[in-house]
Protein backbone atom coordinates (compact mmCIF):
# COMPACT_ATOMS: atom_id res chain seq x y z
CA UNK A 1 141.62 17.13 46.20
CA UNK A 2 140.88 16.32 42.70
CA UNK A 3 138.99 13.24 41.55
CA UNK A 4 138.95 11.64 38.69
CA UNK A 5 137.12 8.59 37.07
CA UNK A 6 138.15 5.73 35.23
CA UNK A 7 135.96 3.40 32.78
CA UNK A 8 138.10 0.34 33.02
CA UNK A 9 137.38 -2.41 30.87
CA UNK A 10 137.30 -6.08 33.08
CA UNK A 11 140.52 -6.76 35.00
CA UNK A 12 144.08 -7.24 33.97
CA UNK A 13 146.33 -3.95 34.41
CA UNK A 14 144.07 -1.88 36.85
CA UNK A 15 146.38 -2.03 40.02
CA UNK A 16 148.60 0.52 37.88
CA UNK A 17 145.93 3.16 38.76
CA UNK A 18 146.97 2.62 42.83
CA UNK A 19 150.46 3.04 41.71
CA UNK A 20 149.98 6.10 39.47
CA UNK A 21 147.90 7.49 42.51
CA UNK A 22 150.66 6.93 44.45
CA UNK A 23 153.55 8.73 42.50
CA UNK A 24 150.99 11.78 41.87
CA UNK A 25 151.09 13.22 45.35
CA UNK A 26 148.37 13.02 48.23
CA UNK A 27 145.65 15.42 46.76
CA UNK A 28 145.42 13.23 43.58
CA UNK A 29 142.66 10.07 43.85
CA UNK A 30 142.14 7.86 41.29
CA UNK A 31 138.48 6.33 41.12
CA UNK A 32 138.34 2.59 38.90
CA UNK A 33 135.12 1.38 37.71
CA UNK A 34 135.18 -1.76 35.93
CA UNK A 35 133.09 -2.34 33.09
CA UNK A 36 131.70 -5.76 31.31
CA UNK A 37 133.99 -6.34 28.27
CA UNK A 38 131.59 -9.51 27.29
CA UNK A 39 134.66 -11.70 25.35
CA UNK A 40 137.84 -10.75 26.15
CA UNK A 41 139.02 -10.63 22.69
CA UNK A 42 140.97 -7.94 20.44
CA UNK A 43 138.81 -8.36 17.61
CA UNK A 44 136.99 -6.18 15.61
CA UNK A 45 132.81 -7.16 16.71
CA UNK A 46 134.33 -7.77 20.25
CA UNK A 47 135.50 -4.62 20.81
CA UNK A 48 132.65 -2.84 19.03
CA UNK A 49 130.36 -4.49 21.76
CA UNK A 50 133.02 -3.52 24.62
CA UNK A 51 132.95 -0.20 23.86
CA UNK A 52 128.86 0.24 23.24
CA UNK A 53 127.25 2.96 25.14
CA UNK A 54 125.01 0.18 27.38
CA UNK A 55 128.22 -0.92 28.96
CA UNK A 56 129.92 2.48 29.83
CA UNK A 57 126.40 4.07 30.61
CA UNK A 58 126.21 0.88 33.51
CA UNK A 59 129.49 2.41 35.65
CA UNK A 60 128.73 5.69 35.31
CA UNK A 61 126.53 6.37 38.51
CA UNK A 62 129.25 5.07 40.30
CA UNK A 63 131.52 7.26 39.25
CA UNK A 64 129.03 10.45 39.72
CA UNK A 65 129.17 9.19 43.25
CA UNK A 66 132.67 9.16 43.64
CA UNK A 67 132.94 12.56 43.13
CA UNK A 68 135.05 12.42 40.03
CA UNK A 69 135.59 15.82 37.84
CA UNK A 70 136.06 14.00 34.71
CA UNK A 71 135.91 10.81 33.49
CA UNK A 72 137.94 8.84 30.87
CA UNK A 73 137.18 5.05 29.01
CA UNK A 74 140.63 3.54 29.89
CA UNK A 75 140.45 1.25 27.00
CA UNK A 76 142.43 1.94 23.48
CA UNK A 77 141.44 -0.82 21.35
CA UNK A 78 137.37 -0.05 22.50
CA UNK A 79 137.72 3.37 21.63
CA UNK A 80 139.94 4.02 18.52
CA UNK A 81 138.08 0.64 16.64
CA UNK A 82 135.08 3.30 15.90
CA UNK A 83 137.37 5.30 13.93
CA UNK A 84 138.03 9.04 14.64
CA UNK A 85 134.34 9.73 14.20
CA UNK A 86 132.71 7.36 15.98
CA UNK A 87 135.08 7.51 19.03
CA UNK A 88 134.32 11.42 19.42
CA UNK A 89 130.50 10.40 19.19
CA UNK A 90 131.61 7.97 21.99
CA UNK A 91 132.76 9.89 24.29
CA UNK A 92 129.75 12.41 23.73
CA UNK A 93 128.10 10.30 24.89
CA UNK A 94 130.07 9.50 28.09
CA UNK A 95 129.89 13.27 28.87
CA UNK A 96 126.24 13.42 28.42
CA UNK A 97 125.89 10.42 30.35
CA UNK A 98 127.73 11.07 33.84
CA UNK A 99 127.67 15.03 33.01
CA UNK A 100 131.40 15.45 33.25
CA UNK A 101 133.98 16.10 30.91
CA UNK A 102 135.26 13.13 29.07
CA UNK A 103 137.75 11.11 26.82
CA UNK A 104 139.24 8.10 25.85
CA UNK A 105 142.79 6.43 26.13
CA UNK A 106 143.15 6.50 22.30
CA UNK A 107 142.17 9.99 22.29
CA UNK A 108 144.55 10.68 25.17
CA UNK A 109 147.61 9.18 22.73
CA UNK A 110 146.68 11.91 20.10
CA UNK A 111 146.73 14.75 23.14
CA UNK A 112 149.47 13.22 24.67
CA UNK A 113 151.77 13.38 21.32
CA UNK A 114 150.58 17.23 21.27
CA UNK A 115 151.79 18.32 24.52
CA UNK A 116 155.18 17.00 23.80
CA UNK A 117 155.62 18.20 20.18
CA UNK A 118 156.12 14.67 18.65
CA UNK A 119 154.61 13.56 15.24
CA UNK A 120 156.23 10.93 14.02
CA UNK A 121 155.63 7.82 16.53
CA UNK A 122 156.54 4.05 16.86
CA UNK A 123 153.76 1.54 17.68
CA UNK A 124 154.48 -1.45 19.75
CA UNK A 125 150.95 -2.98 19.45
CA UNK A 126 149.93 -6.90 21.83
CA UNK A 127 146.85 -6.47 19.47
CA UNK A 128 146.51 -8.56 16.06
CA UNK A 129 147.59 -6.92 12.86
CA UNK A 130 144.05 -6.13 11.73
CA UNK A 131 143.51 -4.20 14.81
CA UNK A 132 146.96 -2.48 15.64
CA UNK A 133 146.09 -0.52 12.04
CA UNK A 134 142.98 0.62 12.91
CA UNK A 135 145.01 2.43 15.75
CA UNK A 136 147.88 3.65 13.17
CA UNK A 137 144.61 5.12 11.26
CA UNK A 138 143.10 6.60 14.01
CA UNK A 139 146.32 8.30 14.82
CA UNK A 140 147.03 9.21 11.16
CA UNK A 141 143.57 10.80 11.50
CA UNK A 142 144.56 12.92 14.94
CA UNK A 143 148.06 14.22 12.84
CA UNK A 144 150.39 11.46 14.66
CA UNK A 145 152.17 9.78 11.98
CA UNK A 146 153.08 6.21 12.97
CA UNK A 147 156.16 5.53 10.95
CA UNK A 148 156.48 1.92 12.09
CA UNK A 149 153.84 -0.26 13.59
CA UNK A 150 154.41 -3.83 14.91
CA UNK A 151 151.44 -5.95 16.15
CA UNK A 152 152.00 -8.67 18.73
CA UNK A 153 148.99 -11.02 17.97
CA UNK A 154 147.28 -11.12 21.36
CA UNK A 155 143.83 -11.80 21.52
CA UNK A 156 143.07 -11.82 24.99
CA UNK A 157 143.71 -8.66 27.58
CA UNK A 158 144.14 -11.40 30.44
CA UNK A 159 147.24 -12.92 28.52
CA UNK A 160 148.66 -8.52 27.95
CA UNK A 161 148.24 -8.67 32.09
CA UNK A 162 150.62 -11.45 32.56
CA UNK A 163 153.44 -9.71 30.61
CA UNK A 164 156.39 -7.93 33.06
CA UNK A 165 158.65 -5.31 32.71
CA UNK A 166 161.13 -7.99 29.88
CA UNK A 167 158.25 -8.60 27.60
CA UNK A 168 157.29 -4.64 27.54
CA UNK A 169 160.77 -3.67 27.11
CA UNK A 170 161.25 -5.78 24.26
CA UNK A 171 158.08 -5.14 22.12
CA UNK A 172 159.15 -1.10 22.97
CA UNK A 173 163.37 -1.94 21.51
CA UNK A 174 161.60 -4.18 18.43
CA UNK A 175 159.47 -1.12 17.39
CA UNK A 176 161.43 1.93 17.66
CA UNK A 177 163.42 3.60 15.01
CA UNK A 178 165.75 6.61 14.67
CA UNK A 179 162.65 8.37 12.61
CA UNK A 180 160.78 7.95 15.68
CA UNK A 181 160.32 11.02 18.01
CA UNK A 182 158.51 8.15 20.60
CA UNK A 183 157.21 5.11 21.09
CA UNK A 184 153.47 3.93 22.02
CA UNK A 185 152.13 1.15 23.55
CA UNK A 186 148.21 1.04 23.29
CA UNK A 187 147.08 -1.31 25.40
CA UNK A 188 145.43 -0.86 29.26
CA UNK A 189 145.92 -4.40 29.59
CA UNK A 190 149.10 -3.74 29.80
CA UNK A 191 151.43 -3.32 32.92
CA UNK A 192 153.61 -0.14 32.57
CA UNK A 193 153.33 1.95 35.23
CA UNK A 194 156.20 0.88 36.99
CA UNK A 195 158.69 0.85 33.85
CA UNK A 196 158.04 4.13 32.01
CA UNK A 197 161.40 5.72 33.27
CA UNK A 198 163.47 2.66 32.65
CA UNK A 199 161.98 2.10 29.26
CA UNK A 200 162.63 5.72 28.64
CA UNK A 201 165.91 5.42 29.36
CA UNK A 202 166.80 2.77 27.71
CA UNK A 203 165.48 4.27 24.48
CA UNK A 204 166.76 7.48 25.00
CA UNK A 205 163.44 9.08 24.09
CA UNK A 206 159.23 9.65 25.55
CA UNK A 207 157.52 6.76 26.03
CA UNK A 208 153.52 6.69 26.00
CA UNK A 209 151.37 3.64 27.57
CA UNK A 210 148.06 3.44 27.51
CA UNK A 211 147.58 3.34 31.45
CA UNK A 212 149.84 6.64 31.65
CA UNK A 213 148.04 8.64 29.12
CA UNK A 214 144.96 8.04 30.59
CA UNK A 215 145.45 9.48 33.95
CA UNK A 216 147.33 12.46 32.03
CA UNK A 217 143.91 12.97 29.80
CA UNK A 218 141.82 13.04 33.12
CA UNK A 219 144.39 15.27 34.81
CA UNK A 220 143.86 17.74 31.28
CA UNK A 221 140.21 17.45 31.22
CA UNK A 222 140.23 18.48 35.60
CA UNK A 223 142.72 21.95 34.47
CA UNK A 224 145.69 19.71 36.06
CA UNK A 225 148.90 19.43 35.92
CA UNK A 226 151.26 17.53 38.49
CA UNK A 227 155.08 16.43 38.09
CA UNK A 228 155.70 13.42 38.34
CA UNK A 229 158.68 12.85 36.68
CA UNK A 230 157.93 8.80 38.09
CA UNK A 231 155.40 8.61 35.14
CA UNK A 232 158.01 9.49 32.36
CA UNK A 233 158.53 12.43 30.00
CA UNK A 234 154.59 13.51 29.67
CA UNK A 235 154.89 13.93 33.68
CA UNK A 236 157.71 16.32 33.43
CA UNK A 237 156.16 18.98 30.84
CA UNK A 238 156.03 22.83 32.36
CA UNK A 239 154.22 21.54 35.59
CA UNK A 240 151.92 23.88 37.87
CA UNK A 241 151.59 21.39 40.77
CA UNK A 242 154.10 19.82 42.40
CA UNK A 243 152.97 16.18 43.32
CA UNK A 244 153.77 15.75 47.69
């Protein structure tokens, strides 16, 4: 069995973890800790304070208790808003804290865009302009070039959890681009684990969510690798386990 932890920030897309658990196979468990976010808001001091080291230290223990073997802050926007610096200094931390390997979801899009050889990337951002660049920079900074970016102007991650499989498919056809190897959509808030194989197919190339590449960068941090071809393109790479 291998464990893993999740950071999550407050509650809007979570139940895709129990899904993703699901489609990985039986010996696979997913472990959600929710963290305060304070405001729900996708602004710049907002997500500073969601992402501070006080409120990921305060779900740690829980996850140390769980068993998990690594542990990853599911949130983009409260990771990548520190810039490429400050987001490795944040997940120091993490590691330090609950004495496990860690990461982030924004540094799981950079890893993620690795293992499947693609540079040049379309953004469908729900975040406000100001903030959907600061994640174009921080993936400029990991060697991911976005080549188009559109933000959607959501403040709040409870209105990203009411969006459906329509409203993600749309934001996904309005960003991509025949210079586009893939597309990304940075948000946890946002439901996607059910869709990543339509959406794929209707673009015709990898899609990356934010839920997804999560679980992947906790799977990478355990030594794991499970096929799950359910979860998209990332799922299908040169797997050594077999998901049940």
């Amino acid at each position: 069995m291998t464990a893993l932890g999740f950071l999550y920030p407050g509650h809007s897309a979570e139940d895709d973890y129990p899904r993703m658990e699901q489609l990985l196979g039986s010996d696979v468990r997913l472990d959600v800790v929710h963290t305060d976010i304070g405001e729900d808001a996708h602004r710049v001091d907002a997500l500073l304070e969601m992402g501070s080291p006080e409120r990921l230290t305060a779900g740690v223990e829980q996850l140390r208790m769980s068993g998990a073997e690594a542990v990853v802050w599911a949130c983009t926007s409260g990771s990548f808003v520190y810039g490429w610096e400050g987001a490795q200094g944040q997940v120091r931390a993490l590691a330090r804290s609950a004495g496990l390997p860690a990461s982030s979801t924004s540094f799981a899009f950079v890893h993620a865009a690795q293992e499947l050889g693609v540079q040049r990337v379309a953004v469908g951002a729900t975040y406000p302009d100001d903030v959907a660049a600061l994640f174009a920079a921080f993936l400029l900074a990991g060697g991911v070039e976005p080549v188009t970016v559109r933000a959607s102007g959501i403040i709040t991650a409870a209105e990203v959890g009411t969006w459906g499989y329509d409203e993600v498919l749309a934001l996904a056809r309005a960003v991509d681009g025949p210079d586009a190897e893939a597309v990304l959509l940075p948000d946890t808030a946002l439901h996607t684990a059910a869709h990543i194989p339509d959406l794929e197919k209707q673009l015709g190339k990898p899609v990356l969510t934010a839920n997804q590449v999560t679980v992947w960068e906790a799977l990478r941090l355990a030594d794991r690798k499970v096929n799950a071809p359910d979860l998209g393109a990332l799922f299908t790479k040169e797997p050594l386990v077999q998901a049940g």
